[in-house]
C-alpha atoms as a PDB file:
ATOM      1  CA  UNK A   1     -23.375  29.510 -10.264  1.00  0.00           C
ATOM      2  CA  UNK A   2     -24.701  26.009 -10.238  1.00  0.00           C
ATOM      3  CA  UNK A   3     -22.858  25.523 -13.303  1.00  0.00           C
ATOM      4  CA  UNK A   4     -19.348  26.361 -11.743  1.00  0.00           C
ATOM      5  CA  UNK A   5     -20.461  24.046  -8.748  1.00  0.00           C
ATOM      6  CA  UNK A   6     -21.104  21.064 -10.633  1.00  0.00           C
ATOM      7  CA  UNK A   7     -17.400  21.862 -13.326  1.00  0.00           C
ATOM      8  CA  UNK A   8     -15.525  21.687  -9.951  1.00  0.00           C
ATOM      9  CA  UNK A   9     -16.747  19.345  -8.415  1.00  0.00           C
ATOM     10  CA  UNK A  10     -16.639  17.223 -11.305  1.00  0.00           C
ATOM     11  CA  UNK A  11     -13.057  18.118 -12.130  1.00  0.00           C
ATOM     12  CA  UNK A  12     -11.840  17.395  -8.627  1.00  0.00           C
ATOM     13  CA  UNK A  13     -12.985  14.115  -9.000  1.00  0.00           C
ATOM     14  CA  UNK A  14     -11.376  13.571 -12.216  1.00  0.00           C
ATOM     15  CA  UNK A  15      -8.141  14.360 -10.080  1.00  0.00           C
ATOM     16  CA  UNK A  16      -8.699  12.289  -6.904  1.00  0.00           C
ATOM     17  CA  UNK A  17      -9.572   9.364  -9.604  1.00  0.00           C
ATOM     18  CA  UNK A  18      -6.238   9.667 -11.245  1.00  0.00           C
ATOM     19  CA  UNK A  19      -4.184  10.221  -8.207  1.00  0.00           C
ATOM     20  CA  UNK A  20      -6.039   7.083  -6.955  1.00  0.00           C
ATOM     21  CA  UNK A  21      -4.816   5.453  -9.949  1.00  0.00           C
ATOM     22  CA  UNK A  22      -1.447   5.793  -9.448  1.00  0.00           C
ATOM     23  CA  UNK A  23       0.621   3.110  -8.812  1.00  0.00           C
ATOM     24  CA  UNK A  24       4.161   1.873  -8.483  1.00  0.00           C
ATOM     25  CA  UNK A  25       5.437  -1.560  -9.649  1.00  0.00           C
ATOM     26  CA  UNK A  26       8.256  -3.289  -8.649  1.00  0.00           C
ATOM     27  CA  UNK A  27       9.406  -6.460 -10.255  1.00  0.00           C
ATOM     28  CA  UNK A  28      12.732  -8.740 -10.259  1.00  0.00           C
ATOM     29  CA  UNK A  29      13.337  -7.596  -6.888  1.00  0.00           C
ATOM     30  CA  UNK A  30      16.438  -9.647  -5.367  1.00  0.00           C
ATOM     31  CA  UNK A  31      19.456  -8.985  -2.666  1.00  0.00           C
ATOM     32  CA  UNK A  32      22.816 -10.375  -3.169  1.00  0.00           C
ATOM     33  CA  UNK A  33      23.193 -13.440  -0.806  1.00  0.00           C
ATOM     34  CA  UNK A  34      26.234 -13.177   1.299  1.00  0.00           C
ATOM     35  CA  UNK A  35      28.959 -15.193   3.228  1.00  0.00           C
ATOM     36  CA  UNK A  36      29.198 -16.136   6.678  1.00  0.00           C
ATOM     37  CA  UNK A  37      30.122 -12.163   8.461  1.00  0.00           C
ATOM     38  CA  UNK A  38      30.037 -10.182   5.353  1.00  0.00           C
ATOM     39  CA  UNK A  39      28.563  -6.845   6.848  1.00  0.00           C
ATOM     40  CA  UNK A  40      26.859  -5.485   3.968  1.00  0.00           C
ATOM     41  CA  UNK A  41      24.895  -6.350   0.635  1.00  0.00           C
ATOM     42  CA  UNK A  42      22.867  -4.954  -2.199  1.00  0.00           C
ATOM     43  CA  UNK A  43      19.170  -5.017  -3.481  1.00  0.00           C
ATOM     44  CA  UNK A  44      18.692  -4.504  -7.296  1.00  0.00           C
ATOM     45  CA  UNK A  45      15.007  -4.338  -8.770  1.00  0.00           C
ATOM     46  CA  UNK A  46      13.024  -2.300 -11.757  1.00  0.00           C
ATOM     47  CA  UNK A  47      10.469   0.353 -10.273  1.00  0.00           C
ATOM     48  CA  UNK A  48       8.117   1.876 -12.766  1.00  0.00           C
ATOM     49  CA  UNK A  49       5.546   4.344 -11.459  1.00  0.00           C
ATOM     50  CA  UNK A  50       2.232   5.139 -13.424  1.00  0.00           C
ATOM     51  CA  UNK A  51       2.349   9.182 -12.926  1.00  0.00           C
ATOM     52  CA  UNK A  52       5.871  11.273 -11.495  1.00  0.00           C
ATOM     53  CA  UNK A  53       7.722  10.328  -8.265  1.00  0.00           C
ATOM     54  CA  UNK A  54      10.543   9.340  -6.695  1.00  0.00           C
ATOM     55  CA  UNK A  55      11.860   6.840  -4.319  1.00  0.00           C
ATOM     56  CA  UNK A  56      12.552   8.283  -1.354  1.00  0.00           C
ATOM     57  CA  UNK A  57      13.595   6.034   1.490  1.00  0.00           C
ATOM     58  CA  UNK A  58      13.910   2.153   1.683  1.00  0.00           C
ATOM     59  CA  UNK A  59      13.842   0.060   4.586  1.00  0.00           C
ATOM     60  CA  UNK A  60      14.434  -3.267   5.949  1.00  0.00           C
ATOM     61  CA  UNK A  61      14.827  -5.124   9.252  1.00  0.00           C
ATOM     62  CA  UNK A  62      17.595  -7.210   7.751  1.00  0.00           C
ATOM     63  CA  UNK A  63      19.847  -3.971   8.037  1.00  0.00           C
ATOM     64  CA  UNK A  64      20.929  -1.258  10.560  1.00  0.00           C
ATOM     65  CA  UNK A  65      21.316   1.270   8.124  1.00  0.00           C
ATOM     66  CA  UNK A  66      19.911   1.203   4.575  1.00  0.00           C
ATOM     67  CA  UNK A  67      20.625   3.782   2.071  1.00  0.00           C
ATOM     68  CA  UNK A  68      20.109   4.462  -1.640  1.00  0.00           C
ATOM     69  CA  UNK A  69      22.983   4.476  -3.699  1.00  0.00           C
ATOM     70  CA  UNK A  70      24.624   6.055  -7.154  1.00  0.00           C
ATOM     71  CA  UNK A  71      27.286   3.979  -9.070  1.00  0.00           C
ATOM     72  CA  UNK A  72      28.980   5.938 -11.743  1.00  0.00           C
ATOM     73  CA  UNK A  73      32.532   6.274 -13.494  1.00  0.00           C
ATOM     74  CA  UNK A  74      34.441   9.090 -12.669  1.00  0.00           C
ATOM     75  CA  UNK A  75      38.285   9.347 -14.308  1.00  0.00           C
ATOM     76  CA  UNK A  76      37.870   5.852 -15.095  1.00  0.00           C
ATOM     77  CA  UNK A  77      37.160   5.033 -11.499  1.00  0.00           C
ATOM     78  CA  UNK A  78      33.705   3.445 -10.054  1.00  0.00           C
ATOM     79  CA  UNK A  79      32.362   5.976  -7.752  1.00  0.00           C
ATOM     80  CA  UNK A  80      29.704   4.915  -5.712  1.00  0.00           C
ATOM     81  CA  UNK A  81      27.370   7.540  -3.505  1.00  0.00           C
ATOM     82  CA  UNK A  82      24.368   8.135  -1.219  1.00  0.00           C
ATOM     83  CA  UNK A  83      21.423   9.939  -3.056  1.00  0.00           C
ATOM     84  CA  UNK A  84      18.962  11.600  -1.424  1.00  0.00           C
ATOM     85  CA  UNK A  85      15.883   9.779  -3.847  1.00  0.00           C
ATOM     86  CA  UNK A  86      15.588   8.475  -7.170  1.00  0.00           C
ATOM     87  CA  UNK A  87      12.993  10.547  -9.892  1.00  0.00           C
ATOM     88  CA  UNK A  88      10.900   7.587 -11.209  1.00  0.00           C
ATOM     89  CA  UNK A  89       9.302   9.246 -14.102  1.00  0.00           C
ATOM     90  CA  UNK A  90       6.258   7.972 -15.348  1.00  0.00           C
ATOM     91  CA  UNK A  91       6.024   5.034 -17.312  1.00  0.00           C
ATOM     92  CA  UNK A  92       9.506   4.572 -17.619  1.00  0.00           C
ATOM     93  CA  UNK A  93      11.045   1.752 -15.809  1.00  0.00           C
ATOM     94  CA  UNK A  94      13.923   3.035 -13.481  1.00  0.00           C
ATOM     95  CA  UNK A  95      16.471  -0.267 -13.178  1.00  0.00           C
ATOM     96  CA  UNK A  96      18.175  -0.547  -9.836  1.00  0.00           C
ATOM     97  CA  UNK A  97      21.920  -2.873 -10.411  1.00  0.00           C
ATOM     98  CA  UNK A  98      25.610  -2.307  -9.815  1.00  0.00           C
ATOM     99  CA  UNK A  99      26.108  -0.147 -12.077  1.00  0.00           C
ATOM    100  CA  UNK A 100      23.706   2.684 -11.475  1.00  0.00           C
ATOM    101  CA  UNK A 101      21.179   2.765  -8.700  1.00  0.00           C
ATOM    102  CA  UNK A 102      20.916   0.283  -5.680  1.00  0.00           C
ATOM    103  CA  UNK A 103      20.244  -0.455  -2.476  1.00  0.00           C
ATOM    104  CA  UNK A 104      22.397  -1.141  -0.099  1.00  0.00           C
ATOM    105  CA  UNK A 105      21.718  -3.167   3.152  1.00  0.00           C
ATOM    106  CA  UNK A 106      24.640  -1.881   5.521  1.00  0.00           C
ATOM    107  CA  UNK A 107      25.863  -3.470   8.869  1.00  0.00           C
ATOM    108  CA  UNK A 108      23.192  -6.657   8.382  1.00  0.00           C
ATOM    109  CA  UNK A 109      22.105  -8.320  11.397  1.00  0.00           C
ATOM    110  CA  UNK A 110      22.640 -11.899  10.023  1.00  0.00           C
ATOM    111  CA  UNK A 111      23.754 -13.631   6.534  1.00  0.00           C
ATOM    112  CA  UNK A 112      21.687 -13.260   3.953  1.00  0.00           C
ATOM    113  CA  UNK A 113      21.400 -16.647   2.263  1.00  0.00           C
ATOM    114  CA  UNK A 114      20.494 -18.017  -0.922  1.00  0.00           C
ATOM    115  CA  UNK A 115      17.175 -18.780  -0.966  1.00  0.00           C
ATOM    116  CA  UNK A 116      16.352 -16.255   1.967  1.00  0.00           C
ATOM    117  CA  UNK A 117      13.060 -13.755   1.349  1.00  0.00           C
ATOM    118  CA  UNK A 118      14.563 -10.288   2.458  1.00  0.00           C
ATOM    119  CA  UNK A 119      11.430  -7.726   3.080  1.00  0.00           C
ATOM    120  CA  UNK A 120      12.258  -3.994   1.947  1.00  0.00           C
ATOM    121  CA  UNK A 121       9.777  -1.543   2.263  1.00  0.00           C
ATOM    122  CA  UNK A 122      10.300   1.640  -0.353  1.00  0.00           C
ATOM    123  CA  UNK A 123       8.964   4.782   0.589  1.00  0.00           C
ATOM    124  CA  UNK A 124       7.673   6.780  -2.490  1.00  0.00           C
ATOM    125  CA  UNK A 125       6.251  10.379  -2.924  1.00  0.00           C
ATOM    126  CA  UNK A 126       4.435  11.157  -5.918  1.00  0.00           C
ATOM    127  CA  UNK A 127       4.014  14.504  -7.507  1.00  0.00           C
ATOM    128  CA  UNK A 128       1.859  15.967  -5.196  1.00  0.00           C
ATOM    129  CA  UNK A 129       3.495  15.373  -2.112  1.00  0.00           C
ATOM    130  CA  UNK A 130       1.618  12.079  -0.984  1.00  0.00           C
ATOM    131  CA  UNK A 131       3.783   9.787   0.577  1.00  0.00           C
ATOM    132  CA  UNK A 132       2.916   5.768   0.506  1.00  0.00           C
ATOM    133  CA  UNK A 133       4.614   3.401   1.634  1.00  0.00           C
ATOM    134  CA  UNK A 134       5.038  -0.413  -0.309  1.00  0.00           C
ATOM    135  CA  UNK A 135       6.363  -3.897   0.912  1.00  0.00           C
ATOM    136  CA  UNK A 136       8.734  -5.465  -1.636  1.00  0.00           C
ATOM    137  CA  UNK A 137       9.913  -9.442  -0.915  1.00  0.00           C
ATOM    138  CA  UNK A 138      12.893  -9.633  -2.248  1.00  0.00           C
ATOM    139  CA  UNK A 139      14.646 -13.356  -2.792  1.00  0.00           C
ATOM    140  CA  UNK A 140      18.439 -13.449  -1.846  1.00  0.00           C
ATOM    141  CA  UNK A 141      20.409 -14.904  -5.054  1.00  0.00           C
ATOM    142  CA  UNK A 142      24.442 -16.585  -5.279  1.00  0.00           C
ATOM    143  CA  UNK A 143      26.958 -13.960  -5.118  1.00  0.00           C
ATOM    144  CA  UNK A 144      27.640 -15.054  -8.461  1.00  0.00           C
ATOM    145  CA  UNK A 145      24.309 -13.831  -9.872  1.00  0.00           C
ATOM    146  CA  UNK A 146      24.181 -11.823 -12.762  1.00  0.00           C
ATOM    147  CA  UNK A 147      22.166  -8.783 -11.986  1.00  0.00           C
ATOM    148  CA  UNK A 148      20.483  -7.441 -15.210  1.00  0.00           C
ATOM    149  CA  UNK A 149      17.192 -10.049 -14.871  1.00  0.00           C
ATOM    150  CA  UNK A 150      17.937 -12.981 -16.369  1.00  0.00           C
ATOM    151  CA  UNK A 151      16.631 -15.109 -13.523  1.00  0.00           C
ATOM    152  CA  UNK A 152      13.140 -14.444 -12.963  1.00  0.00           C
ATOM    153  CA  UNK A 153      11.811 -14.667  -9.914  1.00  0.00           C
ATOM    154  CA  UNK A 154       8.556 -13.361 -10.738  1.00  0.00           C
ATOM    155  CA  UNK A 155       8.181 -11.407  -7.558  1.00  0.00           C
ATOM    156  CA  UNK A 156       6.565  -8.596  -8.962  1.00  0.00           C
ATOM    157  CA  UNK A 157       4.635  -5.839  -6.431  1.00  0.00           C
ATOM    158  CA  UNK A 158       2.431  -3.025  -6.636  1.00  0.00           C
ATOM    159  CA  UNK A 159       1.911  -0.146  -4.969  1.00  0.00           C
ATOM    160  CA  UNK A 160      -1.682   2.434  -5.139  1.00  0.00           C
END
């Protein structure tokens, strides 16, 4: 009986010390700067989690409304879409841009300017339910910006 004591208690702790190894990295993270009373923009960034999850929710207080968005083609048409969260499988880097996933920062409460650090917090759940929250400083870039990395603005976050 001992035996069986000392096996579960040791494998539970096995578990809590992966779960507490978990973690979620964000890097490149950036929002589209904007002009003088445009009412929305985007955030792009690469999110890579170290076991299953998803993203969930983003915030920011830079926006009234922020959502998490789908671009696709559909009959040759962009189509883009409001998803309820994004599976970030593990290990494999999940890329947030125009063409596929984004945020997007909707009725902003002031221009976003180049230059400007634009907090976001992303809400992710992980496969067991557990719910943690991470800050993200994203830099505002030109509208001109190309948005698949190559400027590096090294802001790179983590998340346990």
């Amino acid at each position: 009986m001992n035996l069986l004591k000392n096996l579960l208690l040791g494998l539970s702790l096995i578990t809590l010390a992966g779960h507490a190894a978990a973690q979620t990295m964000v890097e490149n993270a950036w929002v589209r700067a904007t002009v003088p009373g445009q009412a929305s923009s985007g955030a792009f960034m690469t999110v890579t989690a170290s076991a299953d999850s998803k993203l969930l929710n983003v915030q920011s207080p830079v926006a009234k409304i922020v959502q998490i968005h789908q671009s696709s083609m559909k009959n040759d048409v962009m189509i883009m879409q409001e998803v309820e969260s994004v599976a970030l499988p593990a290990g494999k880097p999940v890329v947030f841009d125009t063409n596929s996933y984004h945020v997007m920062l909707i009725d902003l409460t002031a221009q976003v300017k180049e230059g400007d650090h634009v907090p976001l917090t992303l809400i992710v759940e992980d496969a067991q339910g557990v719910k943690t929250s991470m800050k993200v400083d994203a830099t505002a870039r030109a509208l001109t910006t190309d948005d698949h990395g190559d400027m590096h603005d090294h802001s790179t976050m983590k998340m346990n």
